[in-house]
Protein backbone atom coordinates (compact mmCIF):
# COMPACT_ATOMS: atom_id res chain seq x y z
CA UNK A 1 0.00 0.00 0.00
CA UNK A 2 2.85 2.11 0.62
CA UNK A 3 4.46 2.00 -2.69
CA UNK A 4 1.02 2.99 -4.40
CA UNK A 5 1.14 6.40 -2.29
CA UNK A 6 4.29 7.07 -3.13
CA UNK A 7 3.57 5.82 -6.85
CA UNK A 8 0.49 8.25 -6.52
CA UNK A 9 3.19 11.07 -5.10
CA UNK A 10 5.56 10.62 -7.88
CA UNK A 11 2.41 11.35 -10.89
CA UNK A 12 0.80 14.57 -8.77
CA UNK A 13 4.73 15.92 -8.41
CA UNK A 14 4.95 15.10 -12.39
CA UNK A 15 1.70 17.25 -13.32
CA UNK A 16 2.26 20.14 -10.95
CA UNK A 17 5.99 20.49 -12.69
CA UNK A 18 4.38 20.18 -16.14
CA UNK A 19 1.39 22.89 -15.11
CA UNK A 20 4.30 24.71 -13.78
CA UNK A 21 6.14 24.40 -16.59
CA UNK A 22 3.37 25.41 -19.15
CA UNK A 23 2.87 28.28 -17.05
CA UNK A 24 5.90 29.52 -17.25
CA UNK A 25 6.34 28.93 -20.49
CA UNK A 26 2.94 30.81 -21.56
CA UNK A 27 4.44 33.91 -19.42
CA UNK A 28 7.97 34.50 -21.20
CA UNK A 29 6.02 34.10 -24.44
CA UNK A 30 3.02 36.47 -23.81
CA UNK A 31 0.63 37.01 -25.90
CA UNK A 32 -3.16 35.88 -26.14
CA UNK A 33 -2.59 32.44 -24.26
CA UNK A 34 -0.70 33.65 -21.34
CA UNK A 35 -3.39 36.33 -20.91
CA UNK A 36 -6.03 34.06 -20.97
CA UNK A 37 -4.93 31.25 -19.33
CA UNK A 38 -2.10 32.28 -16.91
CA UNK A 39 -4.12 32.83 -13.66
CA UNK A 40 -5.81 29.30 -14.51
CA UNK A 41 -2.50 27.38 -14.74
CA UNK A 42 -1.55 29.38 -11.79
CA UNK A 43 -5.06 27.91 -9.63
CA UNK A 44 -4.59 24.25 -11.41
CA UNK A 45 -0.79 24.28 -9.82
CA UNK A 46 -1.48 24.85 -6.40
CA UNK A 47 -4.18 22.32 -6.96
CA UNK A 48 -1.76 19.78 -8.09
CA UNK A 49 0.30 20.68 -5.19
CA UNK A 50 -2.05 20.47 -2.36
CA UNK A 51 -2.53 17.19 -3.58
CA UNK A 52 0.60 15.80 -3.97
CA UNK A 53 1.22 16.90 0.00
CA UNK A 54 -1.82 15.43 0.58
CA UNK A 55 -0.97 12.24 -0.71
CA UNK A 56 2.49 12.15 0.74
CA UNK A 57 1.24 13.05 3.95
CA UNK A 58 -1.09 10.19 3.77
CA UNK A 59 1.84 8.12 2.14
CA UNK A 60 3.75 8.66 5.70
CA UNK A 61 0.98 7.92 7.77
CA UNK A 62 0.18 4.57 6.09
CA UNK A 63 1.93 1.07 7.89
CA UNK A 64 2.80 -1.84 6.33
């Protein structure tokens, strides 16, 4: 059970560093994208991020 948590850690750290990246990305290029959809990528990161403490938090807590 352990190894799924942290399986399920790994994936949630791997989308919040591709949001992050697209983010950042859409930034240094401007334009119409980044103005539409920078403050969403922005909200979907933290998502990702709350999630992927949540799971490793849970990840800690579980005993096998």
């Amino acid at each position: 059970m352990k190894v799924f948590f942290f399986t399920l850690v790994i994936a949630a750290a791997m989308i919040t560093l591709g949001v992050l990246v697209t983010g950042i990305l859409a930034m240094a290029r401007g334009g119409a994208f980044n103005s539409k959809q920078s403050n969403r990528l922005m909200r979907l990161r933290v998502i990702a991020q709350l999630v992927a403490l949540v799971l490793f938090a849970i990840a800690m807590m579980v005993k096998e």
